[in-house]
N, C-alpha and C. Protein backbone atom coordinates (compact mmCIF):
# COMPACT_ATOMS: atom_id res chain seq x y z
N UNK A 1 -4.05 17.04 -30.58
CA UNK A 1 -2.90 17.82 -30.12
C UNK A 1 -2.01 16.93 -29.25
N UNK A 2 -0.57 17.10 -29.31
CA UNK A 2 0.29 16.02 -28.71
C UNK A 2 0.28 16.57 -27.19
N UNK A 3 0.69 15.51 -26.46
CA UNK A 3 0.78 15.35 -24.86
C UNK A 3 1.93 15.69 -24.94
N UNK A 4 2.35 16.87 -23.67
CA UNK A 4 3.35 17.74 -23.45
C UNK A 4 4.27 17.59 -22.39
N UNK A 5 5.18 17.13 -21.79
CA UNK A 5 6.10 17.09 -20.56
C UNK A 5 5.58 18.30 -19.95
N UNK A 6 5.29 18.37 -18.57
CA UNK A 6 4.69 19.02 -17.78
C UNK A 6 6.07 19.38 -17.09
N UNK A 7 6.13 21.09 -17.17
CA UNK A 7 7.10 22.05 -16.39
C UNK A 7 7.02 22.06 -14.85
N UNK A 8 8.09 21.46 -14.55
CA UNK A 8 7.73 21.17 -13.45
C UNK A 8 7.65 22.35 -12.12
N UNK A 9 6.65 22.26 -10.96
CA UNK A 9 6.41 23.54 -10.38
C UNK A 9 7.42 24.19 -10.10
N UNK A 10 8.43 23.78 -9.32
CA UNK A 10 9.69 24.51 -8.98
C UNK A 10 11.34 24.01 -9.58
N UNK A 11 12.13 25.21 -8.99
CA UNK A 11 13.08 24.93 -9.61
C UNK A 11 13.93 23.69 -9.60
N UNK A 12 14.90 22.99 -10.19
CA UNK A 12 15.20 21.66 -10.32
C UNK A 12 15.94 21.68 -8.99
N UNK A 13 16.85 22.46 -8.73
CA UNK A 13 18.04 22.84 -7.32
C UNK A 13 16.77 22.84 -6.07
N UNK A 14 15.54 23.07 -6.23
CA UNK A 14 15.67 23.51 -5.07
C UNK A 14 14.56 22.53 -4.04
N UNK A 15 14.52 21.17 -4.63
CA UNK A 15 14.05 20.22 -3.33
C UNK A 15 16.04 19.57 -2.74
N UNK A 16 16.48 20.44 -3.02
CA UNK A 16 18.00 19.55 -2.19
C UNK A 16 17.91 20.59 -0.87
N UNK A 17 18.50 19.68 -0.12
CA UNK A 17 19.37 18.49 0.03
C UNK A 17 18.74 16.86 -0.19
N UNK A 18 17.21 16.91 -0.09
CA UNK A 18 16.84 15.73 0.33
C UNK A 18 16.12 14.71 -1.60
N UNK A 19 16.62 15.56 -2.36
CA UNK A 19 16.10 15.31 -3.88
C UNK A 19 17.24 16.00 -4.59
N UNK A 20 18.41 15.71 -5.18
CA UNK A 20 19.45 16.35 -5.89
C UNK A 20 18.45 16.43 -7.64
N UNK A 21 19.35 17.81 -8.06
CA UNK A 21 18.87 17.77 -9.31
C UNK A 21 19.35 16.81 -10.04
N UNK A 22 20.00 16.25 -9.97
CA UNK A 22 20.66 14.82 -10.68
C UNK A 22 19.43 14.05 -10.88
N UNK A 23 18.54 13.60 -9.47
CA UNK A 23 17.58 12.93 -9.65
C UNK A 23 16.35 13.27 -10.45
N UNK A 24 15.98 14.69 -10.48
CA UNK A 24 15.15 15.48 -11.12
C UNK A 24 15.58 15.45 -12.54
N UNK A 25 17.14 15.85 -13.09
CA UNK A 25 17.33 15.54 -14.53
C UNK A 25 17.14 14.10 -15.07
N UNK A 26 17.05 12.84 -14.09
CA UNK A 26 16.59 11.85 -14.88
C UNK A 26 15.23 11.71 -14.55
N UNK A 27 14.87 11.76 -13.37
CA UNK A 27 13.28 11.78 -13.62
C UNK A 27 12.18 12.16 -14.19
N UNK A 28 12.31 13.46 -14.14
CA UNK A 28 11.62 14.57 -14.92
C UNK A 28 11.86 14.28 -16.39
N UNK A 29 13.44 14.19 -16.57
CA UNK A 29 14.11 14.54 -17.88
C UNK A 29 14.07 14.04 -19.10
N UNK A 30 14.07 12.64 -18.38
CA UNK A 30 14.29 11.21 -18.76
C UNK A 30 13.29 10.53 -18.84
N UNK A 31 12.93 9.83 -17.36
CA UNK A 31 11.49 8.77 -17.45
C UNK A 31 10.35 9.33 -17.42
N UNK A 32 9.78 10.71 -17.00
CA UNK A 32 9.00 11.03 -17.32
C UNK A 32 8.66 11.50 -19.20
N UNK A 33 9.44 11.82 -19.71
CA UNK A 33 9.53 12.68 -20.72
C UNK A 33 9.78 11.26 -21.65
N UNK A 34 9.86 10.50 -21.47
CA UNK A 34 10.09 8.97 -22.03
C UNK A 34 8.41 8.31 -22.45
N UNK A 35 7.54 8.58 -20.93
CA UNK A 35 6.37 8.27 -21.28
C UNK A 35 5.11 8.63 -22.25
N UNK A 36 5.71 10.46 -21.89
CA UNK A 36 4.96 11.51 -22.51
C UNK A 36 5.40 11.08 -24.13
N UNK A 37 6.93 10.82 -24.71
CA UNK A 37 7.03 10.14 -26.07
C UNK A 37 6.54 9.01 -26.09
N UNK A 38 6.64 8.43 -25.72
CA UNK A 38 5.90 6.75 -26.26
C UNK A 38 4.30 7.22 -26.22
N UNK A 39 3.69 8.28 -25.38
CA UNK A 39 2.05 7.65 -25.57
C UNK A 39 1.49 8.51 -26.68
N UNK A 40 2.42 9.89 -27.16
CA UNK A 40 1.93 10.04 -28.59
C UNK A 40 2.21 9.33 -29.68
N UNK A 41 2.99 8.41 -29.31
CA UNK A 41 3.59 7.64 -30.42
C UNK A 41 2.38 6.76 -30.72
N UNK A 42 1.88 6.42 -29.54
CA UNK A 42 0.69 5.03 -29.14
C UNK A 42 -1.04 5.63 -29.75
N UNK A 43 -1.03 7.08 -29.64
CA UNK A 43 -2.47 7.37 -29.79
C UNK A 43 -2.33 7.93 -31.03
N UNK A 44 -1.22 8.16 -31.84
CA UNK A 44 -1.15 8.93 -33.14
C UNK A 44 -1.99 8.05 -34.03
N UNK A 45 -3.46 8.64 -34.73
CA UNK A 45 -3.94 7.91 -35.84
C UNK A 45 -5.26 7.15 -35.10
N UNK A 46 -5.27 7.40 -33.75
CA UNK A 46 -6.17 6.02 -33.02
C UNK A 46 -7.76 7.59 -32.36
N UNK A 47 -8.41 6.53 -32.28
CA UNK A 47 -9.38 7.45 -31.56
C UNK A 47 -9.01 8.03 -30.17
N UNK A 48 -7.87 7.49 -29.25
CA UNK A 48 -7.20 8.07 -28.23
C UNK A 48 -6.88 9.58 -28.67
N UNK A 49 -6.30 9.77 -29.57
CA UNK A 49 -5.83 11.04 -30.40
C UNK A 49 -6.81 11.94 -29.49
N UNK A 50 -8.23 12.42 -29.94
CA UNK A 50 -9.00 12.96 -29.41
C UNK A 50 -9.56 13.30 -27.71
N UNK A 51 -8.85 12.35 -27.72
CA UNK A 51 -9.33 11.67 -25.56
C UNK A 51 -8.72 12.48 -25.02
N UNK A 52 -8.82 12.86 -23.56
CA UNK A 52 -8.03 13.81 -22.70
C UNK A 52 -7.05 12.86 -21.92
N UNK A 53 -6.33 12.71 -21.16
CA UNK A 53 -5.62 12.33 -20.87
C UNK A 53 -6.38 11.12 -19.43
N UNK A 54 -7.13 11.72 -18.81
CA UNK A 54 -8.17 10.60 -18.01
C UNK A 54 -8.87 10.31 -18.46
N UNK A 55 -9.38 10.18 -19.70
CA UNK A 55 -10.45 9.49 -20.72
C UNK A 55 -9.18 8.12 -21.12
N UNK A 56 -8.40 8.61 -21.69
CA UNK A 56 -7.25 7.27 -22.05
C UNK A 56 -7.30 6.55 -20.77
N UNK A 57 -6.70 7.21 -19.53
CA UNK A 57 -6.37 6.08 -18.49
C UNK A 57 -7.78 5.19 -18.87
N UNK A 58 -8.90 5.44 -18.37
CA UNK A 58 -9.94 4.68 -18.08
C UNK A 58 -11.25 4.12 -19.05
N UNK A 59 -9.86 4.01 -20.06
CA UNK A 59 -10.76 3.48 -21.28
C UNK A 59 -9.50 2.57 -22.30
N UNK A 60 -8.19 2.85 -21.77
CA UNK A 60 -7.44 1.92 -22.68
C UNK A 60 -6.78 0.73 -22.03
N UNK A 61 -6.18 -0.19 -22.67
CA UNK A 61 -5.44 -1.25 -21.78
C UNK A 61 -3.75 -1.35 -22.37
N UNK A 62 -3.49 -1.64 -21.70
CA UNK A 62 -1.79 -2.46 -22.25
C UNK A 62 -1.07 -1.42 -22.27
N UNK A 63 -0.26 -1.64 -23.05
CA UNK A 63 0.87 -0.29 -23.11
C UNK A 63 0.45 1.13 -23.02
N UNK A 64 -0.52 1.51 -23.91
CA UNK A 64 -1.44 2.67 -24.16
C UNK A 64 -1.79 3.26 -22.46
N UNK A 65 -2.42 2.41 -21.77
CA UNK A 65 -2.37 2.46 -20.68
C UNK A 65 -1.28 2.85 -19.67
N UNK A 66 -0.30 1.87 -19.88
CA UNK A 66 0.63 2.21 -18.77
C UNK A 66 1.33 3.32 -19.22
N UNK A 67 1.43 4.22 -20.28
CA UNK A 67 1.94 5.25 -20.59
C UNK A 67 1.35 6.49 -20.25
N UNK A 68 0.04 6.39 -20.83
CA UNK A 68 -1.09 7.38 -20.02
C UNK A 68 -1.12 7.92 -18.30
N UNK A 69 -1.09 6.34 -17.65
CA UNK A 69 -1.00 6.48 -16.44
C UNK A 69 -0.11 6.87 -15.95
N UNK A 70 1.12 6.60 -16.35
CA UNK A 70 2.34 7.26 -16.17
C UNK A 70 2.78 8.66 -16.06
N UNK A 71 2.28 9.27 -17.04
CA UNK A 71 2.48 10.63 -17.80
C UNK A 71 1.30 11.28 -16.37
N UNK A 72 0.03 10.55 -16.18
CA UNK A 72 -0.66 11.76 -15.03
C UNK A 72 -0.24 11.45 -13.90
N UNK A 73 0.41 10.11 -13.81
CA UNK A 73 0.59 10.21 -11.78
C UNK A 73 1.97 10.85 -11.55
N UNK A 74 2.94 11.05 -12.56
CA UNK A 74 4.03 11.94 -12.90
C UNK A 74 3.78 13.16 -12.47
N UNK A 75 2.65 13.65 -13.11
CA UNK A 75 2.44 15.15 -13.08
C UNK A 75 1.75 15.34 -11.99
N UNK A 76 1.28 14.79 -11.18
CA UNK A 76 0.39 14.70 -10.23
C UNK A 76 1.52 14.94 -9.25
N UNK A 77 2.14 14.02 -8.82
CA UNK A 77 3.68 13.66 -8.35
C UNK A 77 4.15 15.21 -8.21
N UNK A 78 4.81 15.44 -9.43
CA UNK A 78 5.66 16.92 -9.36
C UNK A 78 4.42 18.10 -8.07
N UNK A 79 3.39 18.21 -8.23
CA UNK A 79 2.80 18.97 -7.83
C UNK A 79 2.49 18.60 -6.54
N UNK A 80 2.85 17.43 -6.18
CA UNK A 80 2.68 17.24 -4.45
C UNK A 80 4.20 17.57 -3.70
N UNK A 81 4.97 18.40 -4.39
CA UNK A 81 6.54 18.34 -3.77
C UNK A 81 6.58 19.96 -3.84
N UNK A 82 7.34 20.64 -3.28
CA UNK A 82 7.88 21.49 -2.97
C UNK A 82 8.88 21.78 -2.08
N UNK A 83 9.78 22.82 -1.92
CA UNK A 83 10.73 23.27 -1.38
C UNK A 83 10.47 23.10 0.23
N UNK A 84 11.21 22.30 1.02
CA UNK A 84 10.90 22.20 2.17
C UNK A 84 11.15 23.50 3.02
N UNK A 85 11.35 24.89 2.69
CA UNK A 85 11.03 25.78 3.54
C UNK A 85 9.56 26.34 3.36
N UNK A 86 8.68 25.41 2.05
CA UNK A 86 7.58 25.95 1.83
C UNK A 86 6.48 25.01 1.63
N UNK A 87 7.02 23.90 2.71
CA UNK A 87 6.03 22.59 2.66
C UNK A 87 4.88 23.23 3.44
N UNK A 88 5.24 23.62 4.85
CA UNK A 88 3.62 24.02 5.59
C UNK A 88 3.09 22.82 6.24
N UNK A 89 1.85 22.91 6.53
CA UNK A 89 1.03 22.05 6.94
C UNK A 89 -0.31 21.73 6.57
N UNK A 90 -0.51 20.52 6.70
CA UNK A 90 -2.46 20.43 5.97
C UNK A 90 -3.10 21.79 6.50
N UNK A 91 -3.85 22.19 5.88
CA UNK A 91 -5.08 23.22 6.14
C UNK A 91 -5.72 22.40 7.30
N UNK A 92 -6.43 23.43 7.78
CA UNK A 92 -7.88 23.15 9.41
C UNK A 92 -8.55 22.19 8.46
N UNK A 93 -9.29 21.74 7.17
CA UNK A 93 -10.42 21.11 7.08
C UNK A 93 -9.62 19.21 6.72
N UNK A 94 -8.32 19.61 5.82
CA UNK A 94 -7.69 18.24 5.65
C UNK A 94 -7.41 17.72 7.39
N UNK A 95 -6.83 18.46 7.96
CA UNK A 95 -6.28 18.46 9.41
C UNK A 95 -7.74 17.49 9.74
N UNK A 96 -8.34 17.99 10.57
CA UNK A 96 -9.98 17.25 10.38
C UNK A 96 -9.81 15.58 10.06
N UNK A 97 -10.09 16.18 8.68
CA UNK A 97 -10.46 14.67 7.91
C UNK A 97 -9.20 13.48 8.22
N UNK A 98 -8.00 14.13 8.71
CA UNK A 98 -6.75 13.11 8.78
C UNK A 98 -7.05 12.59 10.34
N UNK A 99 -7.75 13.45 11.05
CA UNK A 99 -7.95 13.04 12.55
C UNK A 99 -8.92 11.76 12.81
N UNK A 100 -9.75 12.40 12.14
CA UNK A 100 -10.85 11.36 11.94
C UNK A 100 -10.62 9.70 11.00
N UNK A 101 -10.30 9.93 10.69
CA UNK A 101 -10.12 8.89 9.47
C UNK A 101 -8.40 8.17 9.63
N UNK A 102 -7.52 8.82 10.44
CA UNK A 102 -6.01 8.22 10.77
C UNK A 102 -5.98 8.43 12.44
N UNK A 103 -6.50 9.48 12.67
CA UNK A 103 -5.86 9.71 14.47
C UNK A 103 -5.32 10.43 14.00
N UNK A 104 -5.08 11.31 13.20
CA UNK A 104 -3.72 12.18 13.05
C UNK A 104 -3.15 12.73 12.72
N UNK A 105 -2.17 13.94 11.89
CA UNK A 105 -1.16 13.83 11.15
C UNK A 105 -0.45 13.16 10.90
N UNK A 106 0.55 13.01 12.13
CA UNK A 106 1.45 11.74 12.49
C UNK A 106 1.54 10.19 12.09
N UNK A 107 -0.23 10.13 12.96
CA UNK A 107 -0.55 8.92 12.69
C UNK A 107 -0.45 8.21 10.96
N UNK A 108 -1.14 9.71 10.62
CA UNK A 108 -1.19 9.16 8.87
C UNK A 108 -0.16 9.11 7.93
N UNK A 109 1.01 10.04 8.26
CA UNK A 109 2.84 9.70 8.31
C UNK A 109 3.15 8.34 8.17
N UNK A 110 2.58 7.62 9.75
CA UNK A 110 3.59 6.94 9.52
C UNK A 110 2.56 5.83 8.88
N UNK A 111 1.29 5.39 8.79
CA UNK A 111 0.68 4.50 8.39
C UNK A 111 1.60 4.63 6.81
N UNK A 112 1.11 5.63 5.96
CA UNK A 112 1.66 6.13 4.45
C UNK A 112 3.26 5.20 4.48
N UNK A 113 4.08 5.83 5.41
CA UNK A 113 5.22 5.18 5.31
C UNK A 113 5.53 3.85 4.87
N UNK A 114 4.38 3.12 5.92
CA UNK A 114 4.18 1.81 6.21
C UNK A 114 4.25 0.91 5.15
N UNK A 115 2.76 1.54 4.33
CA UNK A 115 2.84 1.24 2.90
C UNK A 115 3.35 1.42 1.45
N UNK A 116 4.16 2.60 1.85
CA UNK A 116 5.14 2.87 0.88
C UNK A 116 6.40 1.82 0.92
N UNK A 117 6.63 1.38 2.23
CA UNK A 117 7.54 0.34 2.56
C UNK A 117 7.43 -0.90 2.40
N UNK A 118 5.75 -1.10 2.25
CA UNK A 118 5.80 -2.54 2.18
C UNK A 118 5.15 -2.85 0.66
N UNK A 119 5.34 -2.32 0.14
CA UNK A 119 5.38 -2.36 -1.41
C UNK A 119 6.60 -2.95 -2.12
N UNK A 120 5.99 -4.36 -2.73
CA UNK A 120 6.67 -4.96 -3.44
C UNK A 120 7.18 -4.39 -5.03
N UNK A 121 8.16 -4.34 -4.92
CA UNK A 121 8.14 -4.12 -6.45
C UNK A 121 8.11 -2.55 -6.37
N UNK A 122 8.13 -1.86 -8.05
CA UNK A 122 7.44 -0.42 -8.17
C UNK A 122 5.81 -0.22 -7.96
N UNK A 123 5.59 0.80 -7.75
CA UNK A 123 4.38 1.24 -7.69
C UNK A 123 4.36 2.62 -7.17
N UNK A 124 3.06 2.75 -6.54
CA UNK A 124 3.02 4.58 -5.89
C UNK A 124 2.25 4.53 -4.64
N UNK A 125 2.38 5.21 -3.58
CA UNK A 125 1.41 5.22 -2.56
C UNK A 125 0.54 6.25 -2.34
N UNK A 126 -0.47 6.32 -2.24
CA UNK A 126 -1.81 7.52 -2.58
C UNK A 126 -2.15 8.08 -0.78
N UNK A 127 -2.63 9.35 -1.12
CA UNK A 127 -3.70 9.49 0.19
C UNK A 127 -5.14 9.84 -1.24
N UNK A 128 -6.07 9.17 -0.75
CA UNK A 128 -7.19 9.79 -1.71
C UNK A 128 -8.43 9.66 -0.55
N UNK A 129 -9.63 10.41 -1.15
CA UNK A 129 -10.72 10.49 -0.49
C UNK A 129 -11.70 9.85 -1.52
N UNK A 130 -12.81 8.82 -0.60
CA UNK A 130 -13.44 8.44 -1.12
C UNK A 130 -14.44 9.09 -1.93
N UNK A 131 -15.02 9.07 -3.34
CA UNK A 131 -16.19 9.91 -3.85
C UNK A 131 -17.54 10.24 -2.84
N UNK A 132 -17.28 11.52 -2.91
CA UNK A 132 -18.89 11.88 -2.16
C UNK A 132 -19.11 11.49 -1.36
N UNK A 133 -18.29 11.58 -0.25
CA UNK A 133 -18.05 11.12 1.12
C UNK A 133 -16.25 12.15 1.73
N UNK A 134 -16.73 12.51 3.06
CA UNK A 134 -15.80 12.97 3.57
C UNK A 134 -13.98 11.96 3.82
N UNK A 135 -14.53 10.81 3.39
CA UNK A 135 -13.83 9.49 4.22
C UNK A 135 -11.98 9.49 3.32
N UNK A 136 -11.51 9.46 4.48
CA UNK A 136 -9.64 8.99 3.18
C UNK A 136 -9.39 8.28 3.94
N UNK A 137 -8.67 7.16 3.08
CA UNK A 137 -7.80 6.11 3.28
C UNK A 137 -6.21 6.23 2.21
N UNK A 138 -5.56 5.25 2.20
CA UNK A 138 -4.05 5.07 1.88
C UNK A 138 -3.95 3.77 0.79
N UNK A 139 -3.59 4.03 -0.50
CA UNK A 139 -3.87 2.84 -1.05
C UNK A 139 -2.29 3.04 -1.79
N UNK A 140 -2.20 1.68 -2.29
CA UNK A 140 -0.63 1.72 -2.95
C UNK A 140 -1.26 1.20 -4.23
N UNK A 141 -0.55 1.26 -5.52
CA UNK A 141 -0.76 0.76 -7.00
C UNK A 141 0.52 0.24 -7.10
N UNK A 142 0.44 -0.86 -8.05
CA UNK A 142 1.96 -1.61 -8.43
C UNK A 142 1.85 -1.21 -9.99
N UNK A 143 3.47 -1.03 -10.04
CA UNK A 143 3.36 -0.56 -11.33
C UNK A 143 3.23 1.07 -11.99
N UNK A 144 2.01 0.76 -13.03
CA UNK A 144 1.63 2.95 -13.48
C UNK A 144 0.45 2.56 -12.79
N UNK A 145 -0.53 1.33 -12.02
CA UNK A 145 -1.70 1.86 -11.80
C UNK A 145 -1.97 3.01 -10.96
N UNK A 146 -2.91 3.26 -10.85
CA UNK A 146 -3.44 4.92 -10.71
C UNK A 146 -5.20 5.07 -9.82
N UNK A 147 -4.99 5.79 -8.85
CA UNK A 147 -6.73 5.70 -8.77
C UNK A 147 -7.36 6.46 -9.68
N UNK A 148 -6.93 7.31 -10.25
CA UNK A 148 -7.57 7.80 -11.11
C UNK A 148 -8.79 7.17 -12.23
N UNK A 149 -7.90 5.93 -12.45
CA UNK A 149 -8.64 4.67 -13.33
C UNK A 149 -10.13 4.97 -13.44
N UNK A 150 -10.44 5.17 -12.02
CA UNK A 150 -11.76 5.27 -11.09
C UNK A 150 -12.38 6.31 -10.73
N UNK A 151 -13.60 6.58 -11.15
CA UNK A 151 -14.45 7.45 -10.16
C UNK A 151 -14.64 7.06 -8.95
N UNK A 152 -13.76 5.77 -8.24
CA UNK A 152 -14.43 6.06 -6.66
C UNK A 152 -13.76 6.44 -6.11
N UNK A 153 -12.06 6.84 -6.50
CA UNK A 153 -11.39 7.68 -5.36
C UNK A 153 -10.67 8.65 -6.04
N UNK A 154 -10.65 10.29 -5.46
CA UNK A 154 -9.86 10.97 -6.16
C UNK A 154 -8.54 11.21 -4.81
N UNK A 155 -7.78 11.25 -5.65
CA UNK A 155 -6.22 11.60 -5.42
C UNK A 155 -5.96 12.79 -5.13
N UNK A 156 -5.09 12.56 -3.31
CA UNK A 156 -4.75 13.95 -2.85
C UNK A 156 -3.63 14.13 -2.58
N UNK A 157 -2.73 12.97 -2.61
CA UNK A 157 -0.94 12.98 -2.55
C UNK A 157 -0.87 11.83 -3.13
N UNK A 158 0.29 11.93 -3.24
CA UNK A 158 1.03 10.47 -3.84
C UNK A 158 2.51 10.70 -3.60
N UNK A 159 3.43 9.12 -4.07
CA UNK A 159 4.94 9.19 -3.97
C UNK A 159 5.12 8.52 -4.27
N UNK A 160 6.03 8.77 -5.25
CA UNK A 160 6.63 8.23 -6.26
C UNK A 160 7.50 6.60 -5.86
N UNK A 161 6.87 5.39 -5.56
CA UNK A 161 8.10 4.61 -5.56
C UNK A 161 9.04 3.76 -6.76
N UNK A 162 8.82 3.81 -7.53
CA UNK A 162 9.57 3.44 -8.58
C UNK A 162 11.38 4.24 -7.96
N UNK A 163 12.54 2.87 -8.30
CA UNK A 163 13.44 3.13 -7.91
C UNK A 163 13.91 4.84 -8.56
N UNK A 164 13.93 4.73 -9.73
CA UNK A 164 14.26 5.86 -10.48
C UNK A 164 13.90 7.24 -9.35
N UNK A 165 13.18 7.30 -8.84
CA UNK A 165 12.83 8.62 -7.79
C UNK A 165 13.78 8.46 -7.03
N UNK A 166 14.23 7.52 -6.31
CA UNK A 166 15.71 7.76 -5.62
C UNK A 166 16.41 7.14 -5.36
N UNK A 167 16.91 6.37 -6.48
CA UNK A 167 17.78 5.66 -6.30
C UNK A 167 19.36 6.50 -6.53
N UNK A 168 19.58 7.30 -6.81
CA UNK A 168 20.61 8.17 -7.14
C UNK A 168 20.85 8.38 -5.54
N UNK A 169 20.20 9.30 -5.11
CA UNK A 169 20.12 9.66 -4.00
C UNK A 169 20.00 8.64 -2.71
N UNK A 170 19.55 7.85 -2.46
CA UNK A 170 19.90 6.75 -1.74
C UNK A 170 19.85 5.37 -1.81
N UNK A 171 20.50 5.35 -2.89
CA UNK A 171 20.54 3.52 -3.18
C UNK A 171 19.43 3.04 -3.41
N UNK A 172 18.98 1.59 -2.58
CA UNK A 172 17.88 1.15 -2.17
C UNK A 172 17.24 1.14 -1.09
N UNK A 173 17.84 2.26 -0.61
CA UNK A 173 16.94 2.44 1.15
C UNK A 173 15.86 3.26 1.05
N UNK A 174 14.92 2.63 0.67
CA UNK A 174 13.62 3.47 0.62
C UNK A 174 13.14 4.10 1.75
N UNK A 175 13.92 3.28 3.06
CA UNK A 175 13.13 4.00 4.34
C UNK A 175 13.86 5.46 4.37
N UNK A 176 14.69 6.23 3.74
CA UNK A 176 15.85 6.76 3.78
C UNK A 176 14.50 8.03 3.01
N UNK A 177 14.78 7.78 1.51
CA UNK A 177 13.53 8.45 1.12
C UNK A 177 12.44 9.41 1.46
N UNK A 178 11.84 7.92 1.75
CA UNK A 178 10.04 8.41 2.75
C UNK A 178 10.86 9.33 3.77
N UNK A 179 11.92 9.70 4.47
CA UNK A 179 11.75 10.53 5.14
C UNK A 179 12.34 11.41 4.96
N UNK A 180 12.93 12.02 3.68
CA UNK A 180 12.81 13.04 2.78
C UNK A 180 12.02 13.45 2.15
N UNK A 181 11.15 12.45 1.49
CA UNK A 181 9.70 13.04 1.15
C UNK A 181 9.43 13.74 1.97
N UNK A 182 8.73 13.34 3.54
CA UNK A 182 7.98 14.39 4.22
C UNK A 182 8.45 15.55 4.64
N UNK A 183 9.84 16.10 4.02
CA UNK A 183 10.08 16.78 4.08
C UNK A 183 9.52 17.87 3.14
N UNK A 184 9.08 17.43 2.26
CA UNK A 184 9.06 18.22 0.59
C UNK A 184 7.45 18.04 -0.07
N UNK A 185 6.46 17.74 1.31
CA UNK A 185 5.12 17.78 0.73
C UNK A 185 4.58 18.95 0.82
N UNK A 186 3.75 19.16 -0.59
CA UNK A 186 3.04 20.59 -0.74
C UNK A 186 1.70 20.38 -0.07
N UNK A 187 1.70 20.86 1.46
CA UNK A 187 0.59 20.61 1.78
C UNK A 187 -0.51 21.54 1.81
N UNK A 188 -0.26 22.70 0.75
CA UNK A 188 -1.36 23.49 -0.02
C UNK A 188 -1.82 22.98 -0.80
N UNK A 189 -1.29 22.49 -1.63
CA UNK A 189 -1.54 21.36 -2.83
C UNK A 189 -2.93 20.29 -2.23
N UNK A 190 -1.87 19.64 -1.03
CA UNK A 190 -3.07 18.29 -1.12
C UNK A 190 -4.64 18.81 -0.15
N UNK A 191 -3.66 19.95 0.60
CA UNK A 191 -5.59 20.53 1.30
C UNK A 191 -6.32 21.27 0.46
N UNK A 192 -5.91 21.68 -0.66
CA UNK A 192 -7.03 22.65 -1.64
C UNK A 192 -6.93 21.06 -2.71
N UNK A 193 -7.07 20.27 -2.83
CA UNK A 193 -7.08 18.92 -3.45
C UNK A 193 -9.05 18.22 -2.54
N UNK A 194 -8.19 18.26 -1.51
CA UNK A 194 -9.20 17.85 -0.01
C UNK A 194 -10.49 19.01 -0.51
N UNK A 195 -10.07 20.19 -0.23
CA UNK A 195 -11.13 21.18 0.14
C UNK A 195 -12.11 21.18 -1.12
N UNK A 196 -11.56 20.87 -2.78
CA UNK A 196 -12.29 21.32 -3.81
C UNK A 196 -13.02 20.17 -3.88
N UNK A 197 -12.68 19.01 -3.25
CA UNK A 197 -13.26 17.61 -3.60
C UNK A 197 -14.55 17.48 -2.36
N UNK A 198 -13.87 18.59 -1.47
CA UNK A 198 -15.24 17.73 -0.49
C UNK A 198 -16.13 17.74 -0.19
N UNK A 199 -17.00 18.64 -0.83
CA UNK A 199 -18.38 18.41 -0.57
C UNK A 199 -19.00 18.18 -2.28
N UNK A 200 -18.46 17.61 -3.26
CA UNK A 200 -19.19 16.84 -4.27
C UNK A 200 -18.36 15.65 -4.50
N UNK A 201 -19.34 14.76 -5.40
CA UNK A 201 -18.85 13.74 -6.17
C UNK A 201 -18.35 14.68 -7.82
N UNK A 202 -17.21 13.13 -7.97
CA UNK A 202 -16.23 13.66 -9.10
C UNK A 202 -16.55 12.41 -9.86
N UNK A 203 -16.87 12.89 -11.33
CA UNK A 203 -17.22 11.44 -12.73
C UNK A 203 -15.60 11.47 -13.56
């Protein structure tokens, strides 16, 4: 069965001011929906055909790959954003784990920032928790890589740096960005992410 452009959670209008739908009609519209065509194009006829979509990441290489990866940290992506009158705050148990492991909310703000900033090139910046362990750290991927790749860390936010996320919207000032992102994180999303992950390991 073919891989589908994923509807995205909310409406296109309504991460503005700090995400115009302009940026959403090419992102979503465009480069996402670009990847989702090329990787049926790539698995049509192949034993991928059959694979789920994290069976491909962590079993194919080369193009096949970077399309795969693409298409889930995309969708992953859309679902860590929401309408900033309905961002919220981590839940009591993420809250916790960010204290322990950053100092913080804040603290883990601005570390994330840090590395979203000091990322060469495209890539994405993660919060993930280590497998079967309470423990999170902040990792960046260049490129479509993905932790997903991996059973040792699952993924509880991410952000998008590839220019295409905002370059419409602010040039090349990425520091400009990151602090519109934190405007627009679903932080129901990433604490029921936290909460379902934390007391097992994930294969």
């Amino acid at each position: 069965m073919p891989f589908t452009l994923k509807s995205l959670p909310f409406a296109r209008d309504s991460l503005i001011p700090y995400i115009s739908e302009e940026t959403i009609d090419y992102h979503h519209g465009k480069h996402h929906s670009t990847y989702v065509k090329n990787l049926n194009g790539l698995v049509a006829g192949t034993d991928f055909e059959r694979k789920s979509l994290v069976e491909i990441i962590r079993s194919a290489e080369s193009t096949t790959f970077n399309n795969a990866a693409q298409v889930w940290n995309h969708d992953f992506y859309w679902d860590c954003l929401i309408a900033a009158r309905d961002s919220g705050e981590p839940m009591k148990e993420l809250t916790i784990a960010m204290e322990q492991s950053f100092g913080g909310l804040e603290a883990f703000k601005d570390l994330f920032t840090k590395a979203a900033l000091g990322l060469f090139g495209s890539g994405w910046v993660w919060l993930v928790k280590k497998n079967g362990t309470m423990d999170l750290s902040i990792v960046t991927t260049s490129n479509a890589a993905t932790p997903i790749a991996s059973v040792d860390s699952i993924p509880l936010l991410t952000c998008d740096i590839w220019e295409h996320a905002y370059y419409i919207d602010y040039r090349n000032v990425r520091s400009n960005y990151m602090e519109a992102f934190w405007q627009l994180v679903n932080w129901e999303f990433v604490s029921r992410n936290f909460i379902a992950n934390a007391f097992r390991s994930v294969s």
